[in-house]
C-alpha atoms as a PDB file:
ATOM      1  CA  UNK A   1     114.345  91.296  88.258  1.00  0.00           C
ATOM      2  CA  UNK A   2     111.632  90.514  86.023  1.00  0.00           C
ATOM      3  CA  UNK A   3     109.858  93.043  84.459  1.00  0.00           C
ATOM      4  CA  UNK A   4     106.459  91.906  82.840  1.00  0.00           C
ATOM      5  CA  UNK A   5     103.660  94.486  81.044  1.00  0.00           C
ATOM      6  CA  UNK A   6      99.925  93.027  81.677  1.00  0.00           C
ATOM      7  CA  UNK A   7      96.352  93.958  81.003  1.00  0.00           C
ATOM      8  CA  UNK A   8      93.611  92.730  82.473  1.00  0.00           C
ATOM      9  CA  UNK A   9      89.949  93.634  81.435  1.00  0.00           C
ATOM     10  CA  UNK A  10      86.640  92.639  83.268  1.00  0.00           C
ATOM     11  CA  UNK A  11      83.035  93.834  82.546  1.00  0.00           C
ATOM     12  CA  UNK A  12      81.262  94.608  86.793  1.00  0.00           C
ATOM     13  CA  UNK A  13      78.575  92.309  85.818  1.00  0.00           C
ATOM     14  CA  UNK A  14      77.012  93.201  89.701  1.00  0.00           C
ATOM     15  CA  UNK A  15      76.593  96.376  91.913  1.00  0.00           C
ATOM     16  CA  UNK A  16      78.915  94.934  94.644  1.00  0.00           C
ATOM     17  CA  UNK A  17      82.389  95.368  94.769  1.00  0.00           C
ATOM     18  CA  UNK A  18      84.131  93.626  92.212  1.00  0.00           C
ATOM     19  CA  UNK A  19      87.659  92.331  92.016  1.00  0.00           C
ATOM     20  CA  UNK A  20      89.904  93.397  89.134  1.00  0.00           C
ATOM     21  CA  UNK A  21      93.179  93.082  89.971  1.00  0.00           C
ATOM     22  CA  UNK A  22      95.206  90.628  92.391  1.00  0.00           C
ATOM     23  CA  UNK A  23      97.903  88.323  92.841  1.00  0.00           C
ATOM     24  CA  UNK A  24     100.514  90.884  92.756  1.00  0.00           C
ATOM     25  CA  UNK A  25     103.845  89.021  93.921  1.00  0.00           C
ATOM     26  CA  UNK A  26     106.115  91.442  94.130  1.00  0.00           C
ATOM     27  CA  UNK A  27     105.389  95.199  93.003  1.00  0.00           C
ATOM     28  CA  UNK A  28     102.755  96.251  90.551  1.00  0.00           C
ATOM     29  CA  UNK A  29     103.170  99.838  88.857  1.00  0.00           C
ATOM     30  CA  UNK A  30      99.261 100.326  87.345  1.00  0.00           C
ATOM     31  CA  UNK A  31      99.800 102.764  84.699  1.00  0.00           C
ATOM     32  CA  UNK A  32      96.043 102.746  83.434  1.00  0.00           C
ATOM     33  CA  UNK A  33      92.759 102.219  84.623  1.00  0.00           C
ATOM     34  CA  UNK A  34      89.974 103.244  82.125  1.00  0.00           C
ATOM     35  CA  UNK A  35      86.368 102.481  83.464  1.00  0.00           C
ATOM     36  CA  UNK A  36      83.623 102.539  80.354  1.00  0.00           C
ATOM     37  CA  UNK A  37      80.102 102.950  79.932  1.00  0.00           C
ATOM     38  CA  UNK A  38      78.617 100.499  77.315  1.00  0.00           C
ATOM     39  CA  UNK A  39      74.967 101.245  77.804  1.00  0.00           C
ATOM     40  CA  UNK A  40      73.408 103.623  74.801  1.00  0.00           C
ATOM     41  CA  UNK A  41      70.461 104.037  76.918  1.00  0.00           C
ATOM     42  CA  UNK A  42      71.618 105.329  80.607  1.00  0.00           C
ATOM     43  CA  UNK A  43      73.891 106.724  82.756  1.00  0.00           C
ATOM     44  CA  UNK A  44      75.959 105.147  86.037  1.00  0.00           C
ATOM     45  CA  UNK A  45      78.988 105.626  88.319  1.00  0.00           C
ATOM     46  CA  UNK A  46      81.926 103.783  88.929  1.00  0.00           C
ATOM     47  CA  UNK A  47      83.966 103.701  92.427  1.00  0.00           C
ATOM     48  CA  UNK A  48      87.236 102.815  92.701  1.00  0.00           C
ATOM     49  CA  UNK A  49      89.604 101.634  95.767  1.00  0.00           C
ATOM     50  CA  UNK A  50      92.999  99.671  96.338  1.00  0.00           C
ATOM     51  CA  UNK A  51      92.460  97.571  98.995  1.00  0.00           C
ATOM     52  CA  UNK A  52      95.560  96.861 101.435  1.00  0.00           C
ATOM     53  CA  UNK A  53      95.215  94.001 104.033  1.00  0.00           C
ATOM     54  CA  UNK A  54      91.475  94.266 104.815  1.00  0.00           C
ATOM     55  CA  UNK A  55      90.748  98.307 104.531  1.00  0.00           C
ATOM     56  CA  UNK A  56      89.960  99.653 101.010  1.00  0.00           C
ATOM     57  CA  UNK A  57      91.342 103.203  99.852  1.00  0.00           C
ATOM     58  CA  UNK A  58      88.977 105.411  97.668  1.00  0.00           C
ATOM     59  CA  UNK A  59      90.807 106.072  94.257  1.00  0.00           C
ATOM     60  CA  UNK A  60      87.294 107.137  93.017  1.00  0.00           C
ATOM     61  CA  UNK A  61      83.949 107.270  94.377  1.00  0.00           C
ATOM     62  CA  UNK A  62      80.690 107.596  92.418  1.00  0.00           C
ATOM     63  CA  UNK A  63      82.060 109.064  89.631  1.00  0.00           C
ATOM     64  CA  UNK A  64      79.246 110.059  87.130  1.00  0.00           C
ATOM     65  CA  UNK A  65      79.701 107.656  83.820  1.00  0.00           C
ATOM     66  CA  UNK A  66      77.038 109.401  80.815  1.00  0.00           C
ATOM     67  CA  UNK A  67      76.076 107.272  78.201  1.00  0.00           C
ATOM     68  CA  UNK A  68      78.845 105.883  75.912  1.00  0.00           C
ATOM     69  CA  UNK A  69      81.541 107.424  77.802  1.00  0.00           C
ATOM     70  CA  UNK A  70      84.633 106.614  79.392  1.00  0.00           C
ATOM     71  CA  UNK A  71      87.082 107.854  82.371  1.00  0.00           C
ATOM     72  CA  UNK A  72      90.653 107.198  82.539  1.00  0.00           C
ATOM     73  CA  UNK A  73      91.025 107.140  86.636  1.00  0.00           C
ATOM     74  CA  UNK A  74      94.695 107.396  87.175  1.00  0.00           C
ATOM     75  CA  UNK A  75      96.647 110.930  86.152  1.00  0.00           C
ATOM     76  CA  UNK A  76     100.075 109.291  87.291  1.00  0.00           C
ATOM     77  CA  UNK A  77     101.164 105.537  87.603  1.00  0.00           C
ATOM     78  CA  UNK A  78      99.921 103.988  91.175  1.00  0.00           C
ATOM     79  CA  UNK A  79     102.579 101.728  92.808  1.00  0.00           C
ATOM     80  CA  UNK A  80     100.604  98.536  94.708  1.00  0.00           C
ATOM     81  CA  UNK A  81     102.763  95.996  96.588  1.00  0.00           C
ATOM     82  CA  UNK A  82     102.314  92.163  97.685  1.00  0.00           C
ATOM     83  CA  UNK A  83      98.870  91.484  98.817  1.00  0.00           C
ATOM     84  CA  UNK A  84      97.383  94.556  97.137  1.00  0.00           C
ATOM     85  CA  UNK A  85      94.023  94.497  95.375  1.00  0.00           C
ATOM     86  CA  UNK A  86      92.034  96.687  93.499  1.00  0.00           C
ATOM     87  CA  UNK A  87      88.224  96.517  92.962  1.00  0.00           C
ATOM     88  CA  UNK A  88      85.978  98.129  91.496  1.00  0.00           C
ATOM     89  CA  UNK A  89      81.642  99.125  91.886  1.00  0.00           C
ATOM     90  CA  UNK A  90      79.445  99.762  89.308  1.00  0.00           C
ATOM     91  CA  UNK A  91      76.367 101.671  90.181  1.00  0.00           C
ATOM     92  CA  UNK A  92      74.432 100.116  87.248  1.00  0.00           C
ATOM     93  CA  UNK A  93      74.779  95.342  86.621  1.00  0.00           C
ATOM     94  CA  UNK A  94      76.880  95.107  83.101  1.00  0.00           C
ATOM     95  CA  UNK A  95      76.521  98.681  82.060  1.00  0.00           C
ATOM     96  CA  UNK A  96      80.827  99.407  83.001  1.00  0.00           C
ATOM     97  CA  UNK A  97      84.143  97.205  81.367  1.00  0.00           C
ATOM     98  CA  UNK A  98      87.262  98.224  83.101  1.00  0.00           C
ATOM     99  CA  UNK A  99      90.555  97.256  81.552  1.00  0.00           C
ATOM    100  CA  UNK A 100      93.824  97.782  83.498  1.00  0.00           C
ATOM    101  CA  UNK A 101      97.375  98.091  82.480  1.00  0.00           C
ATOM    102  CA  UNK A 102     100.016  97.420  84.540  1.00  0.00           C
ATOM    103  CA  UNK A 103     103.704  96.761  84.704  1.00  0.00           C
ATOM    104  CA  UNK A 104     104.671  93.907  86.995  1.00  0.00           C
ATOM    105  CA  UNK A 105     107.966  93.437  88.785  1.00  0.00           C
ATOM    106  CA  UNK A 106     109.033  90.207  90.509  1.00  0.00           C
ATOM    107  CA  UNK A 107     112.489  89.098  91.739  1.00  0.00           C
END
């Protein structure tokens, strides 16, 4: 088995739900997700959900992002499998970056 460490990082440049992860072949451990506000002038959420063949799972919903701040939404490593997405909502266009880390396993 392969094991292969990746980040990906994207900045929810919309208020609809926003891709941030896909393409897992195999199984996907997501260690990190850390969801950032870069506006100095206002506040916004962030929602978050795994989606698994067409329903989407809340890992976070509406969570309150202050100015400048950040929010690490994941307290354990999240296991997703083959066809497995997660996506991400900003409740403000451009204001959140999101950057995941995750460890990749393919046969």
């Amino acid at each position: 088995m392969a094991e292969t460490y990746k980040s990906f990082a994207t900045n929810l440049g919309s208020t609809a739900a926003t891709t941030i992860y896909s393409g897992v072949t195999g199984t996907a451990i997501v260690n990190s997700i850390n969801c950032s506000n870069i506006d100095i002038y206002r506040s916004t959420t962030v929602t978050l959900e795994v989606v698994k063949g067409s329903t989407g799972y809340s890992i976070i919903t509406g969570a309150a992002l202050p100015i400048t701040t950040s929010l690490q939404a994941l307290d354990a490593p999240m296991v997703l499998e083959s066809g497995n997405t997660l996506r991400a909502t900003a409740g403000t266009t451009g204001d959140v970056d999101v950057i995941v880390s995750v460890l990749e396993i393919t046969a």
